[in-house]
PDB file of N, CA and C in Angstrom:
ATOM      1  N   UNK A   1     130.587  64.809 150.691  1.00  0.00           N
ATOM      2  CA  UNK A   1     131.012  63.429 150.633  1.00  0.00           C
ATOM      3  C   UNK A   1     131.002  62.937 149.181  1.00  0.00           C
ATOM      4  N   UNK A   2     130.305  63.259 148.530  1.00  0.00           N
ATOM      5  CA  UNK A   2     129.724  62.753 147.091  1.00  0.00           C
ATOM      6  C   UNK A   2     131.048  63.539 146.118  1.00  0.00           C
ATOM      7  N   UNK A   3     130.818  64.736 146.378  1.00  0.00           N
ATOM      8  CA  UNK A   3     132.356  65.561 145.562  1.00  0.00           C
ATOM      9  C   UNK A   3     133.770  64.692 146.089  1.00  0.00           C
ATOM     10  N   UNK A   4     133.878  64.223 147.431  1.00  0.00           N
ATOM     11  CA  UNK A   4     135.394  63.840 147.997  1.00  0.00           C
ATOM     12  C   UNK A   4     135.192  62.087 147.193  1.00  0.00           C
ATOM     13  N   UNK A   5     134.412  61.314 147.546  1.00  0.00           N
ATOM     14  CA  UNK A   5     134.844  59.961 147.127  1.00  0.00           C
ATOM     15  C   UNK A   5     133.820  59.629 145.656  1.00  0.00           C
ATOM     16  N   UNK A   6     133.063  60.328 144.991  1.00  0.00           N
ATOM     17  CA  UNK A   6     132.581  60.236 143.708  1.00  0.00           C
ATOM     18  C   UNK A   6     132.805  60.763 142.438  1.00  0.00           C
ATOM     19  N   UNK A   7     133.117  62.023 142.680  1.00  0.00           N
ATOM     20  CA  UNK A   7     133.117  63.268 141.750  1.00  0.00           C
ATOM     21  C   UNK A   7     134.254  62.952 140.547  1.00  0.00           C
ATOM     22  N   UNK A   8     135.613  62.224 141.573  1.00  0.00           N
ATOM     23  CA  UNK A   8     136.195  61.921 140.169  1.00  0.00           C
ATOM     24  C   UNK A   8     136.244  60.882 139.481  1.00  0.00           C
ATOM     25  N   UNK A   9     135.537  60.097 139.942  1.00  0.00           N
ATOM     26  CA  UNK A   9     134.820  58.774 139.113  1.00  0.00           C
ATOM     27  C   UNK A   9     134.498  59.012 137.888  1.00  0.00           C
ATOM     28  N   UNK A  10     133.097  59.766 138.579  1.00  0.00           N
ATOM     29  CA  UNK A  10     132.668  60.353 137.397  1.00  0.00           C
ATOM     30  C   UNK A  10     132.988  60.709 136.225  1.00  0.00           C
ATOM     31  N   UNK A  11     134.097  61.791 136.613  1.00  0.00           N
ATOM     32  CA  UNK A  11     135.063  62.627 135.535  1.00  0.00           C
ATOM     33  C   UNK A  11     135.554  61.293 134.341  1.00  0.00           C
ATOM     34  N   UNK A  12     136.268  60.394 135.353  1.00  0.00           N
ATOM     35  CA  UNK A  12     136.663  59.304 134.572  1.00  0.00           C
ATOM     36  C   UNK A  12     135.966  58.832 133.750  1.00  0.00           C
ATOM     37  N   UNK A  13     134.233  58.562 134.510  1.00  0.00           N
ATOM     38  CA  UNK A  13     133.556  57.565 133.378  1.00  0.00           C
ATOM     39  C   UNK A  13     133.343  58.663 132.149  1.00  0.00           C
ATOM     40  N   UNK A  14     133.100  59.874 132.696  1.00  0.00           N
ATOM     41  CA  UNK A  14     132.527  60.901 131.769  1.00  0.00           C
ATOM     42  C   UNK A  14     133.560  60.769 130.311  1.00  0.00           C
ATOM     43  N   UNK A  15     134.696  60.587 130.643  1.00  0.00           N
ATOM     44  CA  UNK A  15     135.520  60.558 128.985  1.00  0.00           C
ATOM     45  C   UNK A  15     135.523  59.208 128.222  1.00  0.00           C
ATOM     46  N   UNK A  16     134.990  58.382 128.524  1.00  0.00           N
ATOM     47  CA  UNK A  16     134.475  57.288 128.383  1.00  0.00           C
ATOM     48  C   UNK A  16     133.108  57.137 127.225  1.00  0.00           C
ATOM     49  N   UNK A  17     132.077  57.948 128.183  1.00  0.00           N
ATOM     50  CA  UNK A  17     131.110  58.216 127.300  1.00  0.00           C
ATOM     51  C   UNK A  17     130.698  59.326 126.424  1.00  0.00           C
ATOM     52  N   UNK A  18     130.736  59.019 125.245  1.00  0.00           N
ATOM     53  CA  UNK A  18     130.771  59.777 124.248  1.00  0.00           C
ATOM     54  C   UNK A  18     128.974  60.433 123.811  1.00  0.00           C
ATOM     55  N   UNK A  19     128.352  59.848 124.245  1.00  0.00           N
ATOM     56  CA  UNK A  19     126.471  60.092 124.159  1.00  0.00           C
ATOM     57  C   UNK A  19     126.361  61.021 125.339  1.00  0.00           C
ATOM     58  N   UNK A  20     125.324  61.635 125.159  1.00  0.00           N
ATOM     59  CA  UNK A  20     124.494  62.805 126.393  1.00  0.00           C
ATOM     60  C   UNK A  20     124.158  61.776 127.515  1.00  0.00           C
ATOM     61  N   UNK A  21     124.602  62.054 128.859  1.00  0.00           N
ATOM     62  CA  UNK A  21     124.404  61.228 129.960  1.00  0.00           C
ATOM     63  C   UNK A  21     123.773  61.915 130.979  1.00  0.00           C
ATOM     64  N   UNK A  22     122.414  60.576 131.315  1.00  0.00           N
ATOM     65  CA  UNK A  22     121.242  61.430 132.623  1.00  0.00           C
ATOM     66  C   UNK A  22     121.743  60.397 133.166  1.00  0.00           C
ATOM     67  N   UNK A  23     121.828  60.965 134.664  1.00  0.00           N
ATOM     68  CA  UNK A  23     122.018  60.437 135.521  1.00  0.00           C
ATOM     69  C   UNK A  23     120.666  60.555 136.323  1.00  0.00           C
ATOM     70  N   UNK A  24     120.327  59.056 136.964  1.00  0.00           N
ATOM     71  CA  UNK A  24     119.394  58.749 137.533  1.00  0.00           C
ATOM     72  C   UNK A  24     118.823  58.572 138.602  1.00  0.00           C
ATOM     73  N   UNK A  25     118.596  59.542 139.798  1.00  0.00           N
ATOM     74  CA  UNK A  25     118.798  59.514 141.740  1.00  0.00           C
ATOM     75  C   UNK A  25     117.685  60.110 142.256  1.00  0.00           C
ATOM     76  N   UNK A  26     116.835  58.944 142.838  1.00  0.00           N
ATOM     77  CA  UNK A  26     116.030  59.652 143.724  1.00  0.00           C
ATOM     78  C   UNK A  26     116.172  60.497 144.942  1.00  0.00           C
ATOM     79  N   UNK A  27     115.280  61.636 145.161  1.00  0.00           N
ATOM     80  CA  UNK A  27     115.340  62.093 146.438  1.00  0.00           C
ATOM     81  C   UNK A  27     115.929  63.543 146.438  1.00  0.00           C
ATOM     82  N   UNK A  28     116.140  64.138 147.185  1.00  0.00           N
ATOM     83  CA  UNK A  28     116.464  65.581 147.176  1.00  0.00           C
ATOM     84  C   UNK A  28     117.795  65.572 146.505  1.00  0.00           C
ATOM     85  N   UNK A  29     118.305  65.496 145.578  1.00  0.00           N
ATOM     86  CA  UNK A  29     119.556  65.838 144.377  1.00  0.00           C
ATOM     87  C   UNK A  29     120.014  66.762 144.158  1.00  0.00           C
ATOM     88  N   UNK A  30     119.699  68.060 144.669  1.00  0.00           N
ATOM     89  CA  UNK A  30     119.603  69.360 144.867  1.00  0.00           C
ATOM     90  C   UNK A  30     120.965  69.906 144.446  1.00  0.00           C
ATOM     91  N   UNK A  31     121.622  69.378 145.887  1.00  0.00           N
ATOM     92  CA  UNK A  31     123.089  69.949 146.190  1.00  0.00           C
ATOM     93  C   UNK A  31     124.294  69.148 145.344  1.00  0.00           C
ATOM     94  N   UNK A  32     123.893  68.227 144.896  1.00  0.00           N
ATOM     95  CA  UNK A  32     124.856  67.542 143.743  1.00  0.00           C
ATOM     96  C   UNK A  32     124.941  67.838 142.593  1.00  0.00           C
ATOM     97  N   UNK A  33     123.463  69.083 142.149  1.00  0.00           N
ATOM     98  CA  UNK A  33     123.432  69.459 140.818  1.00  0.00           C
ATOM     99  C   UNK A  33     124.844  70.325 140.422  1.00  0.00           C
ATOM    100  N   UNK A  34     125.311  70.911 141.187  1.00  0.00           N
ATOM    101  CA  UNK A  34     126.556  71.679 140.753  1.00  0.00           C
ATOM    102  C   UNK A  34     127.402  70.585 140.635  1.00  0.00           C
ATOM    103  N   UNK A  35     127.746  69.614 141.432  1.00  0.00           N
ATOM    104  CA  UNK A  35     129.021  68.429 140.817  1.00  0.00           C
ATOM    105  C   UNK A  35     128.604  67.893 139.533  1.00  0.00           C
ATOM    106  N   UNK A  36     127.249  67.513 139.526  1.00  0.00           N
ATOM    107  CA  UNK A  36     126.667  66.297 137.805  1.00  0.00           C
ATOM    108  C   UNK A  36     127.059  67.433 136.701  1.00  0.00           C
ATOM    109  N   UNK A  37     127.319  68.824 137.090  1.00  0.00           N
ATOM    110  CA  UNK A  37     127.715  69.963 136.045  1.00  0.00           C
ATOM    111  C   UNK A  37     128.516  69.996 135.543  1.00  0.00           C
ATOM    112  N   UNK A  38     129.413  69.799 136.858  1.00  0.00           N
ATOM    113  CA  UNK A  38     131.252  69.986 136.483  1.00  0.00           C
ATOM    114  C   UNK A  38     131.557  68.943 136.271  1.00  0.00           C
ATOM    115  N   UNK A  39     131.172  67.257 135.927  1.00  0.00           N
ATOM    116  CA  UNK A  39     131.669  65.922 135.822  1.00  0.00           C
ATOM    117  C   UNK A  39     131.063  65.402 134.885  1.00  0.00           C
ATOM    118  N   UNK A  40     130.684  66.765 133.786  1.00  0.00           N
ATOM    119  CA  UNK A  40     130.229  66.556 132.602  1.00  0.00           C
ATOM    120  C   UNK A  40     128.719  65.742 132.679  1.00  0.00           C
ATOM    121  N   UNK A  41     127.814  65.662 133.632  1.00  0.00           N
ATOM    122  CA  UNK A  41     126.336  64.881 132.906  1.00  0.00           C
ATOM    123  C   UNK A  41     125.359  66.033 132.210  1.00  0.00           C
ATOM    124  N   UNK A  42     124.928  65.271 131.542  1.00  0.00           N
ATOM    125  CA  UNK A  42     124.087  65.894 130.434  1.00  0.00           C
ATOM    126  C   UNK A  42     122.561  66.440 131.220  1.00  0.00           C
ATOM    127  N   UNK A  43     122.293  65.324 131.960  1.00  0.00           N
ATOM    128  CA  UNK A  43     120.779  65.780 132.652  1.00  0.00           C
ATOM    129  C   UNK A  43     120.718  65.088 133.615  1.00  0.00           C
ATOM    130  N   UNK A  44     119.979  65.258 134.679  1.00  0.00           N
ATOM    131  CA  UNK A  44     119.749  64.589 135.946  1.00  0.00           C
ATOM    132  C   UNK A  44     117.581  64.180 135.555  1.00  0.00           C
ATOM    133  N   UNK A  45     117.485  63.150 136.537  1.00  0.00           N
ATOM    134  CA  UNK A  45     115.815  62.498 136.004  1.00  0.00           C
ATOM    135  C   UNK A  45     116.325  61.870 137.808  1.00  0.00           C
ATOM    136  N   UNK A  46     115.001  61.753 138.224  1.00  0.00           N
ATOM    137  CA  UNK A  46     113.305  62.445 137.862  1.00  0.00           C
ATOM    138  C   UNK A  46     113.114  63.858 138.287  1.00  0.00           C
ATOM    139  N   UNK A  47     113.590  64.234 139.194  1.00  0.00           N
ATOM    140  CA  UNK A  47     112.933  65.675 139.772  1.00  0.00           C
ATOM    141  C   UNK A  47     111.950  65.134 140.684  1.00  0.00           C
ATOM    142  N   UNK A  48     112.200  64.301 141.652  1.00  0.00           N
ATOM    143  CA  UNK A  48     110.905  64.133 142.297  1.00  0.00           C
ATOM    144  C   UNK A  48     110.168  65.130 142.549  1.00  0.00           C
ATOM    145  N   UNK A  49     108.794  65.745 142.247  1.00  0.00           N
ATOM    146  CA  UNK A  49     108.132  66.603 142.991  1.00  0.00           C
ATOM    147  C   UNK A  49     108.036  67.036 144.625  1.00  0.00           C
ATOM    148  N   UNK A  50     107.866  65.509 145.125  1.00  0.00           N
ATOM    149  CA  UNK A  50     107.681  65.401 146.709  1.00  0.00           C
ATOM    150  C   UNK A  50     108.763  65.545 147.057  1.00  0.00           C
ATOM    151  N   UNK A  51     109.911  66.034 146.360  1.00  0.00           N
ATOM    152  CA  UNK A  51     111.405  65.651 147.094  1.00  0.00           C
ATOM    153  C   UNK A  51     112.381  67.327 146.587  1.00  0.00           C
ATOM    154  N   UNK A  52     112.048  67.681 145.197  1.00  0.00           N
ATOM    155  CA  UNK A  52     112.902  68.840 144.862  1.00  0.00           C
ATOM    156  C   UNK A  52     111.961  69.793 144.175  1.00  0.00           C
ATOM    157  N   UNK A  53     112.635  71.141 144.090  1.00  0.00           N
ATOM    158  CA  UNK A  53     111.480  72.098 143.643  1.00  0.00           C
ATOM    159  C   UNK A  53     112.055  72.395 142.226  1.00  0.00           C
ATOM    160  N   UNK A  54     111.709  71.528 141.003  1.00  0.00           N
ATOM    161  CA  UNK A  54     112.420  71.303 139.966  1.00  0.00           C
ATOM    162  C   UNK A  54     112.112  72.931 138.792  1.00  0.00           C
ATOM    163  N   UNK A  55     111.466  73.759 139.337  1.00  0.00           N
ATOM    164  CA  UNK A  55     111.529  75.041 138.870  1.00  0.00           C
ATOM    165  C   UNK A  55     113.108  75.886 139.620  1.00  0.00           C
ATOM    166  N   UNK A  56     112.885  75.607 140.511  1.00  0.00           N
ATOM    167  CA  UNK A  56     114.507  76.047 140.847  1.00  0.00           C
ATOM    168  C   UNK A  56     115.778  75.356 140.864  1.00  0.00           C
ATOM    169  N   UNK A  57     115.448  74.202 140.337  1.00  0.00           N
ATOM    170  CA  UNK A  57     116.519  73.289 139.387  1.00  0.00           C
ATOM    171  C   UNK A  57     116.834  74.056 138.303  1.00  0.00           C
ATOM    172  N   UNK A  58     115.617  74.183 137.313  1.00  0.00           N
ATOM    173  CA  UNK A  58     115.866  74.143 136.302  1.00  0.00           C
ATOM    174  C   UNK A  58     116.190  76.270 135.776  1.00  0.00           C
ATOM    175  N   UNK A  59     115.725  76.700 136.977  1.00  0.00           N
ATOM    176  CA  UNK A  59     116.312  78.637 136.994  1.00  0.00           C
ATOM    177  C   UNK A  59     117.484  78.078 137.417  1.00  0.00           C
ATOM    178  N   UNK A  60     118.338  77.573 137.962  1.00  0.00           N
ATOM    179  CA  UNK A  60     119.936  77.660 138.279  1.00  0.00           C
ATOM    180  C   UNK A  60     121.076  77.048 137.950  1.00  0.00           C
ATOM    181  N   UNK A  61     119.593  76.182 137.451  1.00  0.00           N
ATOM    182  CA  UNK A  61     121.040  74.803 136.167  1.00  0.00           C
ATOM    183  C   UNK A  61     120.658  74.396 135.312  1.00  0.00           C
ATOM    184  N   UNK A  62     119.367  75.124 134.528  1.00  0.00           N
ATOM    185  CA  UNK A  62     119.435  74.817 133.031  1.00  0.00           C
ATOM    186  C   UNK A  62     119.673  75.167 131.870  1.00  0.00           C
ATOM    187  N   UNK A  63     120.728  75.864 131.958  1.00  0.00           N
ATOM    188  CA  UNK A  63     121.957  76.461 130.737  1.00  0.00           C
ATOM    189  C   UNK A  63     122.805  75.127 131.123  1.00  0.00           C
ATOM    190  N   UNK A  64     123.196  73.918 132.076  1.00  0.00           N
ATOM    191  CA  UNK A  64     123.925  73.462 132.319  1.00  0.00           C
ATOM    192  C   UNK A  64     123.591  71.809 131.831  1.00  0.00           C
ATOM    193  N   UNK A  65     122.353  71.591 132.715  1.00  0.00           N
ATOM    194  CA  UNK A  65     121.964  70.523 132.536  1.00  0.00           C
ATOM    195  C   UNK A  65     120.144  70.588 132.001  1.00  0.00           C
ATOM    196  N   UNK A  66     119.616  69.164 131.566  1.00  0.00           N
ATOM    197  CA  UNK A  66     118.826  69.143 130.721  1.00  0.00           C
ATOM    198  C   UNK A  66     118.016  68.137 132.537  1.00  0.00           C
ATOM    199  N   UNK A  67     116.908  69.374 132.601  1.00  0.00           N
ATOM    200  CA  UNK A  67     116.486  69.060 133.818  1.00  0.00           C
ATOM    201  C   UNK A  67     114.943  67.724 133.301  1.00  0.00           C
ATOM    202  N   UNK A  68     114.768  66.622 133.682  1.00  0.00           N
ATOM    203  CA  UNK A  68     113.640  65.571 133.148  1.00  0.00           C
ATOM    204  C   UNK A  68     112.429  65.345 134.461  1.00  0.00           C
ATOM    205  N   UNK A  69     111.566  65.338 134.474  1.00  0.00           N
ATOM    206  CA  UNK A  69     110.366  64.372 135.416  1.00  0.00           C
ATOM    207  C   UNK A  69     109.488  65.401 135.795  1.00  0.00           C
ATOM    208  N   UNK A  70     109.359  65.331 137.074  1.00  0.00           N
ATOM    209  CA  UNK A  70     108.374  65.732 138.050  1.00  0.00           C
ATOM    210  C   UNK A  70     107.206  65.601 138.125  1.00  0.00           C
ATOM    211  N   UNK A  71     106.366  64.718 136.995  1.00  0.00           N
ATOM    212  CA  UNK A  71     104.867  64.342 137.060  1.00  0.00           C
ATOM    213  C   UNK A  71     104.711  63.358 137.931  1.00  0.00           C
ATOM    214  N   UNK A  72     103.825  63.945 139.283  1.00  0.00           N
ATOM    215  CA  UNK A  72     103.488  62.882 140.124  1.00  0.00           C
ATOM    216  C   UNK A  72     102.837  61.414 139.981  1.00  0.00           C
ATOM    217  N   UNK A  73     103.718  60.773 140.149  1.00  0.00           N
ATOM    218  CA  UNK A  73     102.987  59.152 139.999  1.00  0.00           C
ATOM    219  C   UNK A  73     102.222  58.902 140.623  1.00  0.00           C
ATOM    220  N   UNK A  74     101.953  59.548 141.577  1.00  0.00           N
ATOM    221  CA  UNK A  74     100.156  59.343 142.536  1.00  0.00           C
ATOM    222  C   UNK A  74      99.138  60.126 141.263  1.00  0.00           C
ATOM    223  N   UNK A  75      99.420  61.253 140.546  1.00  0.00           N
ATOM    224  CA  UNK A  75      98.552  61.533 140.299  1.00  0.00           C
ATOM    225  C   UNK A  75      98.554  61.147 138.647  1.00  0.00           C
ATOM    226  N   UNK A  76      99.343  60.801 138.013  1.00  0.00           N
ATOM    227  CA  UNK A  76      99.392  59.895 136.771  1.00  0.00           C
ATOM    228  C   UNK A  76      98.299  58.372 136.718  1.00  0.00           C
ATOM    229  N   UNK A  77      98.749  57.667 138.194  1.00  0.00           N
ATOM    230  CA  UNK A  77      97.715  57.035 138.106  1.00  0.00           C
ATOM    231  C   UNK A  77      96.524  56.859 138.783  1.00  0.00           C
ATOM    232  N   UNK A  78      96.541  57.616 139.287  1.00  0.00           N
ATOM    233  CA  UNK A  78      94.983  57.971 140.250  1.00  0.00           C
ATOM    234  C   UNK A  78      94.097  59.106 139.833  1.00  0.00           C
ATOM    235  N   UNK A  79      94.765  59.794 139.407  1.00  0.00           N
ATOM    236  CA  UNK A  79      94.405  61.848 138.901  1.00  0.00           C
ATOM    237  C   UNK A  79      93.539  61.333 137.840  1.00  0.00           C
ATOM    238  N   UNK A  80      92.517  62.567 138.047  1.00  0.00           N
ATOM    239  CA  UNK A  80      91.654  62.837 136.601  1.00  0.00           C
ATOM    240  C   UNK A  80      92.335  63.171 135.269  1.00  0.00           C
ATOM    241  N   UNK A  81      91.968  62.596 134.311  1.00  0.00           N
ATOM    242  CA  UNK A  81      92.900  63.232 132.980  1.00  0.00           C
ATOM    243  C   UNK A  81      92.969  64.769 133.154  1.00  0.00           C
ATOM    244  N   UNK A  82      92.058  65.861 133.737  1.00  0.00           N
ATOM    245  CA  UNK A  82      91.942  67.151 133.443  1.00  0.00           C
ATOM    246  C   UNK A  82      93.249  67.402 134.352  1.00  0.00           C
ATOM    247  N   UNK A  83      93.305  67.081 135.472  1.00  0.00           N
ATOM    248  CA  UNK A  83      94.293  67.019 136.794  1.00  0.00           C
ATOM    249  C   UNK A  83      95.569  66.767 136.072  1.00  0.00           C
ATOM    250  N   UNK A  84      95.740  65.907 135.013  1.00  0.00           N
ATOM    251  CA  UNK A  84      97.218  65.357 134.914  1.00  0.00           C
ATOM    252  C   UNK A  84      97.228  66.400 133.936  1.00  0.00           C
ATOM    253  N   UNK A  85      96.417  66.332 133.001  1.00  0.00           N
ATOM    254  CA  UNK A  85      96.730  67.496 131.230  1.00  0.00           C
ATOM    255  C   UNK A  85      97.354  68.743 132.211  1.00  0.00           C
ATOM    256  N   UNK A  86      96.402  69.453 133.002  1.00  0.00           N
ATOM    257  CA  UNK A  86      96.655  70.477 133.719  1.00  0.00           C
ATOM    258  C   UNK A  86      98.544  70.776 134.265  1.00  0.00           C
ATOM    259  N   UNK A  87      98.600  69.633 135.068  1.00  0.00           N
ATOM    260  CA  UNK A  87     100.014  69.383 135.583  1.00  0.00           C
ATOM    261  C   UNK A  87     101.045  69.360 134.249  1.00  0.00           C
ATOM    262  N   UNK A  88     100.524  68.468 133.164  1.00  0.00           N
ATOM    263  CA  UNK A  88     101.887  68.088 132.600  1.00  0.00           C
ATOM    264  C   UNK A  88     101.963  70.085 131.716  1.00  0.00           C
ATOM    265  N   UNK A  89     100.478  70.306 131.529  1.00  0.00           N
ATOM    266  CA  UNK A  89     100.702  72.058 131.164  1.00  0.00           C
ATOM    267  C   UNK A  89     101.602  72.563 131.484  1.00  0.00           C
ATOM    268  N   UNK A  90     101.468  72.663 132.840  1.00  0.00           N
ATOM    269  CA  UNK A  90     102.304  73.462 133.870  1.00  0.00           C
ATOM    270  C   UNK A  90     103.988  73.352 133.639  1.00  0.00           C
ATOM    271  N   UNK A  91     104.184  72.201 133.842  1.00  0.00           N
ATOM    272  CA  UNK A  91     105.506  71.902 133.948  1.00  0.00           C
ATOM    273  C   UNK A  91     106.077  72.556 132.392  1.00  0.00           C
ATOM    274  N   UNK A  92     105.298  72.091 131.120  1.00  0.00           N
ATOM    275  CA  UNK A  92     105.622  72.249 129.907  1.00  0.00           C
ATOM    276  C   UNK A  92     105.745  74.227 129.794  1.00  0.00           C
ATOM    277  N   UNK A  93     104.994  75.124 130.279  1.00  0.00           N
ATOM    278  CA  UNK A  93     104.658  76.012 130.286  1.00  0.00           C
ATOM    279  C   UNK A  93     105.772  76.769 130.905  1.00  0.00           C
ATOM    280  N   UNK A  94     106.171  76.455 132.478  1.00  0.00           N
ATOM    281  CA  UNK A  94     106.988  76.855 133.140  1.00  0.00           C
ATOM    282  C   UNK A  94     108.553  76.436 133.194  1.00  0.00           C
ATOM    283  N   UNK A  95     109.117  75.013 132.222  1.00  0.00           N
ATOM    284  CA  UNK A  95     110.088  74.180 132.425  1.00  0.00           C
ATOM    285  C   UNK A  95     110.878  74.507 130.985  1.00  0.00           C
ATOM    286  N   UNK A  96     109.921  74.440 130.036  1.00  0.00           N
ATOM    287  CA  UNK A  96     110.442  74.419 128.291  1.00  0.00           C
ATOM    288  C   UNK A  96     111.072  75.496 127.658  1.00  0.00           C
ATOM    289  N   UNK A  97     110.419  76.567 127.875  1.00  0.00           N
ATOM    290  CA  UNK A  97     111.167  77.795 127.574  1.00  0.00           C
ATOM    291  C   UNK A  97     112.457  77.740 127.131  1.00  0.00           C
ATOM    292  N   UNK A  98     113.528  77.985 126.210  1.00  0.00           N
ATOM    293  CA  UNK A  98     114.761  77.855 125.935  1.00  0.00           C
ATOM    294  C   UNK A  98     115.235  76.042 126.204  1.00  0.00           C
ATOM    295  N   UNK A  99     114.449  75.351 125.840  1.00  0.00           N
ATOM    296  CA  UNK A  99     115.398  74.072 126.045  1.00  0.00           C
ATOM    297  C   UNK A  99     115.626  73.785 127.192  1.00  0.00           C
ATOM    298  N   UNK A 100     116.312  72.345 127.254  1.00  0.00           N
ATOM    299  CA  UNK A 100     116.396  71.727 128.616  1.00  0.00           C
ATOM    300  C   UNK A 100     115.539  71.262 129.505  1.00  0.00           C
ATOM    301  N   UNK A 101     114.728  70.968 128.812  1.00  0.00           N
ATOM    302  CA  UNK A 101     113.535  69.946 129.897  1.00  0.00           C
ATOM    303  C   UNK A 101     112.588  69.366 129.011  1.00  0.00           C
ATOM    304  N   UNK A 102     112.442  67.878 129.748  1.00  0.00           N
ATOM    305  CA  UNK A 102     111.636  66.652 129.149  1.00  0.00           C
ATOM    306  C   UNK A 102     110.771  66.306 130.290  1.00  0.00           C
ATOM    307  N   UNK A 103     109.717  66.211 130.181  1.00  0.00           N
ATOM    308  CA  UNK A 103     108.274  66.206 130.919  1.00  0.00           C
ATOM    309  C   UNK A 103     108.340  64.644 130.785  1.00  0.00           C
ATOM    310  N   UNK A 104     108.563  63.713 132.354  1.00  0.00           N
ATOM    311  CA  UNK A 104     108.376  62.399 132.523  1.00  0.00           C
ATOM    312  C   UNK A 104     108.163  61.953 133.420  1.00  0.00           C
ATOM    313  N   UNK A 105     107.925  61.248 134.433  1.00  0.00           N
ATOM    314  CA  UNK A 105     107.067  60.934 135.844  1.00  0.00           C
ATOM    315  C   UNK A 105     108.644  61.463 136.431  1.00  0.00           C
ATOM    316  N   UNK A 106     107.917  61.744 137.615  1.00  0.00           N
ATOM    317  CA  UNK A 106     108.511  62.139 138.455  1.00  0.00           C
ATOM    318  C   UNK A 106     109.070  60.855 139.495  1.00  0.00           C
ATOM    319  N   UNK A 107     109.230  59.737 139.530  1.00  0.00           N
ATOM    320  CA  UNK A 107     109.233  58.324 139.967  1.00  0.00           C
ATOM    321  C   UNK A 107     109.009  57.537 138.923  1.00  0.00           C
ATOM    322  N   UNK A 108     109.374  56.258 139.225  1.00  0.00           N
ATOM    323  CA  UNK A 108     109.050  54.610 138.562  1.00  0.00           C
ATOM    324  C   UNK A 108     107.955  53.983 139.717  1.00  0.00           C
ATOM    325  N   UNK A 109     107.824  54.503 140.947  1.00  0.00           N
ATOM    326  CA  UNK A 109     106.854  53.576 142.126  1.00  0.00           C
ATOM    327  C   UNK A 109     105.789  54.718 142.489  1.00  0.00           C
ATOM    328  N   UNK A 110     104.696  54.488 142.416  1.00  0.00           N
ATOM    329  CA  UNK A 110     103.512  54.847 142.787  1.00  0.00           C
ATOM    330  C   UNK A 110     103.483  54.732 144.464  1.00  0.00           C
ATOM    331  N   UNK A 111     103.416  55.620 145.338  1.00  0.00           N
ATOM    332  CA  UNK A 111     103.255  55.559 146.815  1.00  0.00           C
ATOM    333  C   UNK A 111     101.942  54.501 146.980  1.00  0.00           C
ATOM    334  N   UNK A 112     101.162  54.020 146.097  1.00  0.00           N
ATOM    335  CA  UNK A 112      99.970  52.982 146.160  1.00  0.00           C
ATOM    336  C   UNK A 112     100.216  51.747 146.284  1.00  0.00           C
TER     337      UNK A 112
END
């Protein structure tokens, strides 16, 4: 549905904008990562954790796109500093390698 009545929107706005463009969608985003590819966006944000498995985002589309988020906002503001250092490790450890990923909450709303 998103490829039949969006996709060439996109295209349109895409020659329009001349700057690197993230596009911004909560929730499982998964299956749209191949259209935000071909309709020229630069990166997709957040990666919800609770919602996408942003390590296999970023193994299948990050030569493509510049994959951003996944730090849980439950545990940003509830988590022990060791808990969050640990997490944002992880992501940095497993995500950074060759470019294409920026470590940033994974949400704007705290489930609290």
């Amino acid at each position: 549905m998103f490829r039949t009545l969006l996709a060439h929107r996109y295209k349109r706005l895409r020659e329009k904008i001349k700057l690197p463009w993230v596009v911004h969608s909560d929730g499982n985003i998964y299956e749209a990562l191949e259209i935000f590819s071909e309709v020229g966006v630069n990166g997709v944000h957040p990666c919800e954790n609770a919602a996408m498995d942003i390590r296999a985002a970023k193994k299948n589309y990050g030569g493509r796109l510049c994959i951003l988020g996944n730090v849980d906002m439950n545990l940003l503001g509830a988590g022990a500093p060791d808990q969050v250092d640990a997490e944002v490790k992880g992501l940095i450890k497993d995500l950074a390698p060759a470019g294409g990923y920026i470590v940033t909450s994974g949400n704007s709303l705290a489930s609290y």
